[in-house]
Protein backbone atom coordinates (compact mmCIF):
# COMPACT_ATOMS: atom_id res chain seq x y z
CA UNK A 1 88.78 92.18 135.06
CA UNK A 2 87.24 91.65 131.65
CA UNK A 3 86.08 95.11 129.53
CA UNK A 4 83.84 95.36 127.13
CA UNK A 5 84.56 94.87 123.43
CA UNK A 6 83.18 98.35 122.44
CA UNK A 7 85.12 100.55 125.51
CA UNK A 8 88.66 98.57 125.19
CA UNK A 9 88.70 97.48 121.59
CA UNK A 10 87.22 100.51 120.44
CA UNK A 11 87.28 103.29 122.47
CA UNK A 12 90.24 105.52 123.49
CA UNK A 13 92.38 102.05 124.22
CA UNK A 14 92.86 101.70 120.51
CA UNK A 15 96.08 102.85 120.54
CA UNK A 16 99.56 101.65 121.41
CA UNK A 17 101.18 100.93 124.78
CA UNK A 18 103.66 103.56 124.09
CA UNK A 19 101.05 106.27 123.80
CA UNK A 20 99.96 106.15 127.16
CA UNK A 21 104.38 105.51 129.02
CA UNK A 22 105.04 108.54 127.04
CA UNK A 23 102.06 110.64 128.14
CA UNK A 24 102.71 109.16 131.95
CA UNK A 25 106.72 110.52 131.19
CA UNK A 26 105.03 113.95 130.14
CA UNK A 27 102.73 113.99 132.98
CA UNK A 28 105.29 113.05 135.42
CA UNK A 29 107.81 116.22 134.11
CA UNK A 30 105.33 118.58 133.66
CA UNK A 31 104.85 118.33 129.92
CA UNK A 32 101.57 117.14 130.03
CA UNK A 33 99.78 120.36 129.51
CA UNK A 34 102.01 121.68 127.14
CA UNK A 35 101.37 122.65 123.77
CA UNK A 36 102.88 121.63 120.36
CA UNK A 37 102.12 120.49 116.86
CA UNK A 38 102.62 117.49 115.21
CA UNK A 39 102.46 117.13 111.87
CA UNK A 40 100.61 113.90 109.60
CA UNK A 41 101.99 113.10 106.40
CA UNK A 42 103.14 110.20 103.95
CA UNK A 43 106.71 110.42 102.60
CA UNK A 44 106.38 108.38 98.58
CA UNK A 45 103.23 107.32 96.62
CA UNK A 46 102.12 103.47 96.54
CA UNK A 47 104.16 101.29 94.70
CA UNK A 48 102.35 98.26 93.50
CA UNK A 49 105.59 96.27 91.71
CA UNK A 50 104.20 96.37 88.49
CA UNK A 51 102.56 99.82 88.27
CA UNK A 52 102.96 103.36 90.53
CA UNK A 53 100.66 105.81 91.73
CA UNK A 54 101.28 109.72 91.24
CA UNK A 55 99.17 110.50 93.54
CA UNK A 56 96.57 109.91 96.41
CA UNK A 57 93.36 110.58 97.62
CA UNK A 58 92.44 111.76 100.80
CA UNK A 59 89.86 109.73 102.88
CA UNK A 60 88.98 108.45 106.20
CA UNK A 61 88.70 111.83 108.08
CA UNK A 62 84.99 111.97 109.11
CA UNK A 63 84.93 109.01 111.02
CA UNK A 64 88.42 109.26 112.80
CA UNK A 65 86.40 112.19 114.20
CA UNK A 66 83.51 110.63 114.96
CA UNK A 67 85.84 108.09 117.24
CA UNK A 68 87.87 111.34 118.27
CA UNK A 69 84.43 113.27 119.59
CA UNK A 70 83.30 110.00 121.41
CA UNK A 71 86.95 108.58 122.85
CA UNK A 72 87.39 109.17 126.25
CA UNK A 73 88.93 107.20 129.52
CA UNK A 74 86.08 105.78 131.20
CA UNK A 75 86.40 103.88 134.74
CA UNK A 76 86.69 100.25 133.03
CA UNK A 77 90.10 101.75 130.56
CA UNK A 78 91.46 103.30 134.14
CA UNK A 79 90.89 99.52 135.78
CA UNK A 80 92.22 98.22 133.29
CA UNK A 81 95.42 100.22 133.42
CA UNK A 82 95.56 100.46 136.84
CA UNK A 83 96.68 96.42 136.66
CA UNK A 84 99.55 96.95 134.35
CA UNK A 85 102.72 95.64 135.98
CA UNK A 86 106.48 96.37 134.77
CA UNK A 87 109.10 93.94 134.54
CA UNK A 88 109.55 93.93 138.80
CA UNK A 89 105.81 93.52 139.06
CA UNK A 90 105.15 97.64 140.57
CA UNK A 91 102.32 99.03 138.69
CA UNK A 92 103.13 100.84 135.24
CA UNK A 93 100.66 103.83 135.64
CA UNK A 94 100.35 105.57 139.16
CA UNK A 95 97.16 107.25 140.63
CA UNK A 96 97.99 110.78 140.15
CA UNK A 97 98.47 110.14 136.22
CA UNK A 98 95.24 107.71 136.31
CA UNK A 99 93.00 110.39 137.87
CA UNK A 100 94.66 113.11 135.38
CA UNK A 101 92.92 110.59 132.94
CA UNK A 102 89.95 110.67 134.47
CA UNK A 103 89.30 114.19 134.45
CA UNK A 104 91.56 115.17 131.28
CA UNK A 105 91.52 111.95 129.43
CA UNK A 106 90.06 113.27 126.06
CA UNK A 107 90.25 115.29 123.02
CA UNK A 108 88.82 118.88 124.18
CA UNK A 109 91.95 120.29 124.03
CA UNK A 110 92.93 119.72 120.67
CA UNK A 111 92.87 121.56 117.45
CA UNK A 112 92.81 120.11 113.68
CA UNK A 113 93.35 121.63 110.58
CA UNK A 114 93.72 119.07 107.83
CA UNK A 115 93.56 118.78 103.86
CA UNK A 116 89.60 118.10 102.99
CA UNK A 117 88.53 114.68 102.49
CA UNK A 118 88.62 113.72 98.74
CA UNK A 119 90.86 116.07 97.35
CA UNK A 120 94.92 114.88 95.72
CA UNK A 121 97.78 115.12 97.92
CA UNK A 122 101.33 114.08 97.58
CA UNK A 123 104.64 112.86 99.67
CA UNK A 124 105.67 115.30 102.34
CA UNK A 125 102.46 117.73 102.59
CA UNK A 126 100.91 117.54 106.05
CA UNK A 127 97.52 116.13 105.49
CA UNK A 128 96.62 116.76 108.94
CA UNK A 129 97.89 118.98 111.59
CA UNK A 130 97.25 118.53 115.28
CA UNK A 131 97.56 121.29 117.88
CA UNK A 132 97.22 120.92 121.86
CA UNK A 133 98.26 119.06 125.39
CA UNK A 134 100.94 117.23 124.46
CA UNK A 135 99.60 113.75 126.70
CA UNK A 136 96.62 113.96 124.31
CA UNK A 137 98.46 114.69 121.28
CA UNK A 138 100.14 111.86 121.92
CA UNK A 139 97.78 109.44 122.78
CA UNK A 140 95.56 110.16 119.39
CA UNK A 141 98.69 109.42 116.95
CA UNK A 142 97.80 105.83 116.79
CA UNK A 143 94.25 106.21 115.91
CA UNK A 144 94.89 108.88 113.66
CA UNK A 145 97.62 107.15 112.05
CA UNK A 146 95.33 103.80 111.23
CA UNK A 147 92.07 105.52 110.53
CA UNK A 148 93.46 107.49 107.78
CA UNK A 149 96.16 106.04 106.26
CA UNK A 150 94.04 103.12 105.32
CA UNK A 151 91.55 105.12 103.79
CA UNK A 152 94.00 107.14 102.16
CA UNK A 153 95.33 104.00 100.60
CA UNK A 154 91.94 102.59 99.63
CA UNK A 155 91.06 105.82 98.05
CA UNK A 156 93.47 105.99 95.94
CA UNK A 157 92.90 102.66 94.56
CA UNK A 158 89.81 103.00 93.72
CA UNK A 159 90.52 106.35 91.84
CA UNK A 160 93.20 104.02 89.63
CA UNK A 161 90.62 102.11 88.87
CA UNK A 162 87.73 104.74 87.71
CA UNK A 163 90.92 106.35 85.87
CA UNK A 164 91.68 102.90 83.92
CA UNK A 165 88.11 101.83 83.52
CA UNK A 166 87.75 105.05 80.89
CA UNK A 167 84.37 106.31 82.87
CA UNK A 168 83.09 102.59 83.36
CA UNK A 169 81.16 101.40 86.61
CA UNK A 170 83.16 100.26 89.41
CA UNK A 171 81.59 97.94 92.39
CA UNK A 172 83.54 97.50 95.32
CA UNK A 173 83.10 94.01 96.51
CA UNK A 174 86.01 93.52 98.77
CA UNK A 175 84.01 92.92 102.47
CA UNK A 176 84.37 88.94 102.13
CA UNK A 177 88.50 89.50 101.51
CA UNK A 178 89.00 92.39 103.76
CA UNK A 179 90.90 92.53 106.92
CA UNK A 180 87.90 92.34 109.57
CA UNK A 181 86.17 95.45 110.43
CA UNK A 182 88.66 97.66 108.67
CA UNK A 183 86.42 96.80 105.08
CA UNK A 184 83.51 99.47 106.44
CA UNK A 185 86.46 102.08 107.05
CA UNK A 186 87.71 100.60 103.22
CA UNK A 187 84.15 100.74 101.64
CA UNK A 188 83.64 104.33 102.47
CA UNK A 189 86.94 105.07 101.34
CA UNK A 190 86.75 103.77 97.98
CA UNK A 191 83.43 104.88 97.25
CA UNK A 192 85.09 108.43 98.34
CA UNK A 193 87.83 107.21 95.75
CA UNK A 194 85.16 107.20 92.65
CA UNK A 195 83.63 103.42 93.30
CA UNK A 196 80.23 103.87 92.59
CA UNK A 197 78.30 101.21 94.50
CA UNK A 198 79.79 98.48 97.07
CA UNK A 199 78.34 95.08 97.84
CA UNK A 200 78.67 96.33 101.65
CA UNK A 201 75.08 96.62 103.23
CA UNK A 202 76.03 97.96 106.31
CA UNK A 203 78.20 101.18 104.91
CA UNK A 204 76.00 101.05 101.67
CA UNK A 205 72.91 102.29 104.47
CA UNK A 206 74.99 104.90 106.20
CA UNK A 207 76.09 106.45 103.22
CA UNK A 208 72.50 106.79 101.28
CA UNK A 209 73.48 104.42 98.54
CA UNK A 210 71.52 101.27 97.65
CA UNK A 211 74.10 98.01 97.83
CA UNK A 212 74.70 96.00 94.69
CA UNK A 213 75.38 92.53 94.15
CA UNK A 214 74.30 89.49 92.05
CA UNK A 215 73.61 85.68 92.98
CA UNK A 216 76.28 82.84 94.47
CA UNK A 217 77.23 80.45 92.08
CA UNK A 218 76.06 77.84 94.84
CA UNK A 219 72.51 79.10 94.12
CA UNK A 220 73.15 77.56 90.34
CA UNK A 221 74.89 74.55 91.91
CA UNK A 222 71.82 74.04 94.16
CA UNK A 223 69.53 73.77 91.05
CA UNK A 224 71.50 71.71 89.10
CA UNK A 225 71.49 69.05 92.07
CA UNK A 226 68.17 68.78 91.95
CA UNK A 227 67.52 68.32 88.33
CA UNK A 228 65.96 71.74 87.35
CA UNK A 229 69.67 72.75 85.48
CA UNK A 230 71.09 76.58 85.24
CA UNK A 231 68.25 77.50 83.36
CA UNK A 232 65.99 76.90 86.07
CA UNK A 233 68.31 78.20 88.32
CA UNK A 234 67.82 81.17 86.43
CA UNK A 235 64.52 81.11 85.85
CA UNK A 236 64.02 81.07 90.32
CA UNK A 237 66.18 84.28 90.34
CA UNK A 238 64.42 86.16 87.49
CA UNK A 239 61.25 85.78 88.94
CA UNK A 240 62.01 86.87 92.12
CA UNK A 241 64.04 89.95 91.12
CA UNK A 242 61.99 90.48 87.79
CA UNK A 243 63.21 94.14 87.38
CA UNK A 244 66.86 93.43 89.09
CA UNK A 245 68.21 90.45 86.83
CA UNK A 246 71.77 90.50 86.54
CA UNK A 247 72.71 86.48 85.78
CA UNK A 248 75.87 84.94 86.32
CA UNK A 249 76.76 82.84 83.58
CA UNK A 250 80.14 81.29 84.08
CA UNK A 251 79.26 78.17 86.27
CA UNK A 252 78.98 75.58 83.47
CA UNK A 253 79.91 76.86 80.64
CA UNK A 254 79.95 80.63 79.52
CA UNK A 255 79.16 80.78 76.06
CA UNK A 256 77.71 76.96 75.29
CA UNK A 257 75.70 77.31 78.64
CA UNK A 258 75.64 80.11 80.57
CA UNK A 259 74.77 83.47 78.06
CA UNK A 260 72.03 81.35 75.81
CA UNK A 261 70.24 80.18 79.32
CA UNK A 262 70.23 83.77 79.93
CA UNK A 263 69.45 85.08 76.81
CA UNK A 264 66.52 82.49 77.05
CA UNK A 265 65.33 83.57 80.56
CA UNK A 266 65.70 87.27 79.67
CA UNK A 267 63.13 87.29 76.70
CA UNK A 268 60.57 85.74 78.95
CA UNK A 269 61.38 88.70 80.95
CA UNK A 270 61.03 91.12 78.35
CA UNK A 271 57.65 89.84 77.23
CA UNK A 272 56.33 90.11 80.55
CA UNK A 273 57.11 93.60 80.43
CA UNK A 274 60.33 93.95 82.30
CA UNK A 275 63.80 94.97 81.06
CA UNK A 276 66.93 92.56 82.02
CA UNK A 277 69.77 94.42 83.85
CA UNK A 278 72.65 91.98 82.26
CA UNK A 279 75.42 89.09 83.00
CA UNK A 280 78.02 88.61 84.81
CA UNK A 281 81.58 87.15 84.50
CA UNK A 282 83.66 86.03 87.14
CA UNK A 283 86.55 83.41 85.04
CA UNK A 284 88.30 82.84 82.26
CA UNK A 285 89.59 85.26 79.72
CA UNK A 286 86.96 88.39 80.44
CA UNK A 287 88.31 90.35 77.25
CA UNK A 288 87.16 87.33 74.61
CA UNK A 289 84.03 86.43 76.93
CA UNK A 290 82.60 90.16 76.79
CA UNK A 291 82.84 90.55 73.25
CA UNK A 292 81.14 87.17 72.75
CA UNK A 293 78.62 87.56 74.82
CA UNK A 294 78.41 91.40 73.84
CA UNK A 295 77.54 89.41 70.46
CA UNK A 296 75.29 87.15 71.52
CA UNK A 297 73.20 89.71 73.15
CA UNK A 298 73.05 92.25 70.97
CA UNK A 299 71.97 90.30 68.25
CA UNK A 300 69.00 89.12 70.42
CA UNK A 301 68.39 92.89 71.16
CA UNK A 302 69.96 93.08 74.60
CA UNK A 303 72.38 95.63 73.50
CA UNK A 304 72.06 97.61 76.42
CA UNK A 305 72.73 94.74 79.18
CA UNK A 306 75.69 95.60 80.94
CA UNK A 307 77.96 93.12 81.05
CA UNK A 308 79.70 92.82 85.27
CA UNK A 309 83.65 91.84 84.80
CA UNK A 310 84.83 90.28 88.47
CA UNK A 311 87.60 88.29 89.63
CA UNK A 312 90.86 89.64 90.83
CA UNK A 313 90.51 92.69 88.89
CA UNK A 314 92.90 95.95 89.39
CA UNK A 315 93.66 98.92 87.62
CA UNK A 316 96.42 97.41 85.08
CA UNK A 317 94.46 94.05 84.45
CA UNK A 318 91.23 96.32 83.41
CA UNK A 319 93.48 98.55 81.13
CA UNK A 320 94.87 95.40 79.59
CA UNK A 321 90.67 94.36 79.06
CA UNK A 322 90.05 96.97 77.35
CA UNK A 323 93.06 97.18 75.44
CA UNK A 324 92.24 93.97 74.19
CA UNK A 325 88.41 94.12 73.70
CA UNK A 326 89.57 97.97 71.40
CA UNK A 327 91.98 95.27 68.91
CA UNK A 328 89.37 92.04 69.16
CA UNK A 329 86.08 93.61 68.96
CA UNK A 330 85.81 95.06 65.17
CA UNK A 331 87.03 91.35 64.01
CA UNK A 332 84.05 90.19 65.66
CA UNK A 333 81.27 92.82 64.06
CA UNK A 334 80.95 94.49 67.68
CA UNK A 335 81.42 97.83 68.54
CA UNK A 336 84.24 98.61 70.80
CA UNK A 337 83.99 101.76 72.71
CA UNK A 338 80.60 100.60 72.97
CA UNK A 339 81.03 97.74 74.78
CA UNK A 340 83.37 99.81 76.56
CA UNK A 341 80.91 101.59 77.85
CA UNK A 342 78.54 99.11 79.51
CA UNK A 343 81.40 97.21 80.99
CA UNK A 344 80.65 97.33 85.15
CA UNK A 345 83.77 96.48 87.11
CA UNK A 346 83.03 94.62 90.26
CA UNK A 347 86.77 94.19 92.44
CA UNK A 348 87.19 92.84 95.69
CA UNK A 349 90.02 91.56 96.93
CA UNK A 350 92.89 93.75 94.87
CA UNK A 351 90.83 97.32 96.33
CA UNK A 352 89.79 96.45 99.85
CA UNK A 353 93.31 95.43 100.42
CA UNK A 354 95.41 97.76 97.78
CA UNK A 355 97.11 94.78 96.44
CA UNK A 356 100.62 95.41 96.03
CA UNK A 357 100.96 98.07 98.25
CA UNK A 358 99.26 97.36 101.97
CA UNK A 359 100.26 100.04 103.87
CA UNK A 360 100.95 103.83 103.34
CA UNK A 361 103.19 104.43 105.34
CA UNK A 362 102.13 107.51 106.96
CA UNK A 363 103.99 109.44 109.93
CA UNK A 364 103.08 111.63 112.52
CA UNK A 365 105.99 114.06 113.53
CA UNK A 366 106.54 116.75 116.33
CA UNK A 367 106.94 119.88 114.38
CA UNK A 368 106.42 123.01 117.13
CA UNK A 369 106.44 123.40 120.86
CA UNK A 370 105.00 126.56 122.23
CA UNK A 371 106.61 128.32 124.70
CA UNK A 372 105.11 131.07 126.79
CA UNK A 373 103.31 132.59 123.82
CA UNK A 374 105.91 132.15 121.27
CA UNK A 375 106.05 128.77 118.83
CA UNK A 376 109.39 126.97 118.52
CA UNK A 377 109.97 124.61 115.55
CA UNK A 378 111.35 121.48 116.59
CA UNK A 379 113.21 119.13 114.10
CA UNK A 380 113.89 115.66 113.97
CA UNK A 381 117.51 114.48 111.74
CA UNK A 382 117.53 111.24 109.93
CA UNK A 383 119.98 109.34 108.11
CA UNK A 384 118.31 109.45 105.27
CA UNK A 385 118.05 113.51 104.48
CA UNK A 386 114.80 112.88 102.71
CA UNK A 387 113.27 111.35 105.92
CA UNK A 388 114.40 114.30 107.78
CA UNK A 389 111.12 116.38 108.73
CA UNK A 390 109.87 119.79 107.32
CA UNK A 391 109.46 121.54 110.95
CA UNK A 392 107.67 124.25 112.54
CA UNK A 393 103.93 125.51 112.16
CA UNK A 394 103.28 125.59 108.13
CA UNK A 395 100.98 125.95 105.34
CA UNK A 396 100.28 124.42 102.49
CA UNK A 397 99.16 125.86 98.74
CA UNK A 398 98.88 124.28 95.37
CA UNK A 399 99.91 126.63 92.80
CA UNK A 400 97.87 126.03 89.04
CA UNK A 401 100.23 126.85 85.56
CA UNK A 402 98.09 128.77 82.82
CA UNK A 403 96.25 125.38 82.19
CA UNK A 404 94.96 125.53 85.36
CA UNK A 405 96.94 122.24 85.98
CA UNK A 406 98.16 122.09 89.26
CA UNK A 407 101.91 122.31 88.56
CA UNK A 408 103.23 122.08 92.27
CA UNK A 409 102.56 122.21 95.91
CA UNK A 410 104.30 124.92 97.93
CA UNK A 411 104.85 124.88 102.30
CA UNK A 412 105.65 128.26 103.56
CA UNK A 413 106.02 129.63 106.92
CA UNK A 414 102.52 129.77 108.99
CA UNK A 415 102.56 133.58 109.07
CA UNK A 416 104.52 133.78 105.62
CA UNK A 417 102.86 135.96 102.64
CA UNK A 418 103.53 135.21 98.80
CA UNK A 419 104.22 137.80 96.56
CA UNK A 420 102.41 136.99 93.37
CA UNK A 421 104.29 139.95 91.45
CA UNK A 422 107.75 138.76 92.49
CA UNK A 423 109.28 135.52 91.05
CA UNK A 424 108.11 132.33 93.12
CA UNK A 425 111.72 130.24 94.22
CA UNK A 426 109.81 126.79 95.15
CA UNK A 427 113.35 124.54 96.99
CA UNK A 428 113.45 120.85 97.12
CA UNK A 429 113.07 119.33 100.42
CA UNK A 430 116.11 117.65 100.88
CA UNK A 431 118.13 118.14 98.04
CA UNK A 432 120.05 122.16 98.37
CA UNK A 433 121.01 121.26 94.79
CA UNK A 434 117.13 121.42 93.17
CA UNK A 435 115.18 124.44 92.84
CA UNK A 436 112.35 125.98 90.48
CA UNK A 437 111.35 129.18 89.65
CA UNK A 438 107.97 130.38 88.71
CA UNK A 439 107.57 133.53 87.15
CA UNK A 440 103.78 135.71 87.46
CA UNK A 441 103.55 135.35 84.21
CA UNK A 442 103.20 130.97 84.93
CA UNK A 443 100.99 130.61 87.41
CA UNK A 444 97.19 131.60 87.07
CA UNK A 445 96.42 130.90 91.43
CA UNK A 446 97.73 129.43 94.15
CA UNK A 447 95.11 127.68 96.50
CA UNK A 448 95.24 127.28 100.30
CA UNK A 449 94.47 123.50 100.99
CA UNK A 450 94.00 123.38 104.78
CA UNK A 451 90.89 123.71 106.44
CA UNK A 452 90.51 124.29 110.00
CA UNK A 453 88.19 121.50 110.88
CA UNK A 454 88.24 121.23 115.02
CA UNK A 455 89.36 123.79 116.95
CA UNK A 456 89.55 123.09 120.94
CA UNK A 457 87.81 119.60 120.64
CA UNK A 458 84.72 121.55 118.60
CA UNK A 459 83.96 120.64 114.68
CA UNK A 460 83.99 123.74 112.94
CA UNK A 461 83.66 122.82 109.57
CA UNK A 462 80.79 121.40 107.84
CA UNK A 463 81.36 117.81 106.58
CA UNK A 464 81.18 117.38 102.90
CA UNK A 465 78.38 114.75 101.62
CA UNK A 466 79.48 111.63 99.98
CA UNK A 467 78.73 113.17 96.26
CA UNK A 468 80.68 116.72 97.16
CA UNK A 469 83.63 114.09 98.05
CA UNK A 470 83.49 112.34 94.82
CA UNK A 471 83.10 115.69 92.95
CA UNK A 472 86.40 117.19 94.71
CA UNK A 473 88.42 114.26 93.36
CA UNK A 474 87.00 113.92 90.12
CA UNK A 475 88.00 118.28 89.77
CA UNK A 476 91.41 117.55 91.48
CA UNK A 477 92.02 114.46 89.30
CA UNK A 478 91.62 116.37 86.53
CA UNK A 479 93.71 119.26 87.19
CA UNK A 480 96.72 116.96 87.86
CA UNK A 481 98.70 116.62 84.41
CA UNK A 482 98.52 113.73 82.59
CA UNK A 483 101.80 112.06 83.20
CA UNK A 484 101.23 112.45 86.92
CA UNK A 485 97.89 110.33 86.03
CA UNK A 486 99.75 107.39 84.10
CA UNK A 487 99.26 104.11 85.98
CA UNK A 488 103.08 102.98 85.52
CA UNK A 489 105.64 105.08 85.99
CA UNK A 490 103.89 108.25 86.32
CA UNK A 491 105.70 111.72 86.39
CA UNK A 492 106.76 113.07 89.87
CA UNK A 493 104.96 116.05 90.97
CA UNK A 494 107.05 118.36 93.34
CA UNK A 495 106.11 119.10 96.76
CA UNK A 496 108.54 122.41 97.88
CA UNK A 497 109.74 124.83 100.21
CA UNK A 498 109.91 128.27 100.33
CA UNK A 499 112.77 130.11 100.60
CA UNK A 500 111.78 130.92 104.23
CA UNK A 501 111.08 127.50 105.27
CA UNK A 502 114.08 126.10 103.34
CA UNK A 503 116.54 128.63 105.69
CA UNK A 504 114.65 127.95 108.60
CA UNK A 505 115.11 124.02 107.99
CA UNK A 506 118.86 124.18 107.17
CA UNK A 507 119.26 126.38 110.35
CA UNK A 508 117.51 124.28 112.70
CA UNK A 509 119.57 120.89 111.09
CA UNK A 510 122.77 122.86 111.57
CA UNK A 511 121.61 123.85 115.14
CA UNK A 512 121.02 120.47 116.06
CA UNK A 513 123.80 118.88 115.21
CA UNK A 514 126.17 121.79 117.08
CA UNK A 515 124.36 121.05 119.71
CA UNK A 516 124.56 117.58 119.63
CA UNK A 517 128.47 118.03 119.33
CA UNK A 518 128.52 120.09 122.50
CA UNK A 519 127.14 117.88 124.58
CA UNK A 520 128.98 114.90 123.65
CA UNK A 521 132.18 116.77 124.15
């Protein structure tokens, strides 16, 4: 039996096999019903090779619950799974688990409290925290886990970018290079990230803002095949989109070719009465080309046409632009940090898909169990001591120095109070050997940065616009100090414990590993 694109490729069946054994091994023992906490966070920053990030930038939360409020197991899913075989051809999932589905097979049950969309975050904070059923809990890591570390990665790409572009204009145009329908869930998050405008019509509707774009260089090809030559290509565009004219100029040649033709075409605009909007260049060495041109066009008075940069752009190759364009410019007569400034940054291919770094690598641990009406942490060891876990039910603050930079993020015990008149001990995760201490006198507030955002399968919290999102990372981006902001190599900022947390860590490590012992023996 064949389901429907929309109910098996994206409703509740986006998720992994495992998902639904475990929550049939739950089911079977009793677990099913049980609740716990688990825990979503990201354990380093991106590392693109060349250049680091400091930081991200949450994203992608909205719609994971828009898929969360509308998943559900619907009588095609439960046909579906009802044909699952094992390896001695018995069916996988049994009835009794299949109508527990049925009845139970959604996200009522669950609670969410989660760091707002748009602000920083770093390695080892929970970004979102999941309470309920543990089937359920389950079932929604995988979802969870691709919905917003993707966005989270986007988002924090596109921030890199607004940071090296010194205020410039960044287009995302990544929806041609993208991986399938993951460039809408991309789109929104860069434009969360600081991108101001995206080629994407689609997301570009939903999210108020008008799409931006310019003309294929097949449309110039076209022309030139018929004998009417760039300029006429230009000419067809300019008088269709009189008021819109943005000309791209590389196809023959750039500055022999391509800026006069334009230059021509956009004084027939002007004396018509309308006001070019600029060029664009998609090859060759974009430093040297927007200075020329910058030239060219000022001295024909279009010094306020921006000039659109494209073509495998990122965050280090447009701080090495404008590097260049701040040394070459005054040899050429032409203001720098003015061209600067009407430099639009159109990148595709190197945001969509965070060249360099595709994946964030975000987790989703079992931190709590409740039992009767008591919460027990629950740890998980690893190897590695910094993969091991923070467990049990926490919260998050960001504490601010007497800059009002954010100097550090502190987890504490849910129910745990900080003493602002007593010294603040902030421990290292992992490392026993590592500890700060912040005096009154150094910190000027510490900031809660969860937000209880569904509780029992109900939104509570009112969903930020697109502009409040942008706002809250442009404030948090600032706050962060500058050598956490560097694009290569940037400081570390520390994400601690409290003392409380710390001791309760160590003892449940300890614990687990006696026990461990004892059984074996």
């Amino acid at each position: 039996m064949s389901l429907s694109y929309n109910s098996a490729m994206r409703g509740i069946l986006f998720t992994d096999q495992y998902q639904l054994t475990m929550a049939q091994l739950y089911f079977r023992h009793g677990l099913h019903e049980m609740e716990v906490q688990f825990d979503h966070f990201y354990r380093r920053n991106p590392d693109y090779d060349q250049h680091q990030a400091g930081y991200c930038i949450n994203a992608g939360l909205e719609w994971f619950l828009d898929w969360m409020q509308q998943a559900h197991f619907r009588d095609s899913d439960l046909d579906y799974l009802r044909g699952h075989r094992n390896a001695q051809g018995n069916r996988l999932f049994a009835d009794d688990f299949l109508d527990y589905l049925r009845h139970h097979g959604n996200f009522d049950g669950l609670s969410i409290r989660a760091i707002p969309e748009g602000r920083v975050v770093h390695p080892n904070t929970p970004l979102t925290i999941v309470r309920g059923p543990m089937a359920m809990a389950q079932i929604v890591e995988t979802p969870l886990l691709n919905k917003l570390n993707y966005s989270t990665l986007v988002a924090t790409k596109a921030s890199r970018l607004v940071e090296a572009s010194r205020g410039g204009t960044i287009l995302e145009f990544g929806l041609r290079r993208a991986q399938g329908e993951g460039a809408n869930d991309g789109t929104r998050a860069a434009l969360i990230g600081g991108a101001h405008f995206s080629s994407n019509v689609g997301v570009s509707h939903v999210l108020g803002l008008p799409p931006k774009g310019t003309h294929a260089h097949s449309m110039v090809q076209l022309m030139m095949a018929l004998g009417e030559g760039e300029i006429g290509a230009f000419r067809a565009y300019a008088e269709l989109y009189p008021d819109d004219c943005l000309l791209l100029v590389d196809t023959v040649d750039t500055l022999q070719s391509g800026v006069p033709n334009a230059i021509k075409v956009f004084e027939e605009l002007r004396r018509k009465g309308h006001r070019p909007a600029g060029i664009r260049l998609d090859s060759g060495d974009q430093a040297y080309l927007s200075i020329q041109a910058a030239k060219m066009l000022d001295e024909a008075g279009f010094d306020e046409c921006a000039i659109v940069l494209s073509s495998d752009l990122d965050e280090l190759v447009i701080w090495q632009i404008i590097t260049q364009i701040q040394h070459e410019a005054p040899r050429y007569g032409v203001d720098a940090d003015k061209l600067i400034k009407r430099l639009v940054y159109g990148v595709g291919t190197r945001l969509i898909t965070s060249w360099g770094e595709p994946a964030l690598g975000g987790v989703y641990k079992l931190v709590a169990v409740k039992k009767g009406d008591d919460w027990s942490s629950a740890i998980k060891i690893s190897e590695s001591p910094s993969k091991t876990p923070t467990p049990g039910a926490k919260q998050a603050w960001r504490i601010y120095d007497q800059r009002q930079k954010a100097t550090a993020d502190l987890l504490t015990l849910e129910d745990e109070v900080i003493d602002l008149d007593a010294p603040l001990v902030l421990r290292h995760p992992s490392d026993h050997t590592k500890q700060r201490t912040l005096q009154p006198s150094q910190i000027s507030r510490i900031e809660p940065l969860h937000a209880e955002i569904v509780r029992q399968g109900q939104l509570v919290y009112d969903l930020p616009s697109l502009e409040e999102l942008r706002r809250r990372r442009f404030t948090d981006v600032e706050a962060l100090d500058p050598g956490v902001r560097r694009l290569v190599n940037p400081h570390i900022y520390h994400v601690s414990l409290s003392e409380a947390l710390w001791g309760l860590k160590q003892e449940l490590i300890a614990e687990a590993r006696r026990s461990n012992i004892n059984s074996e023996s």
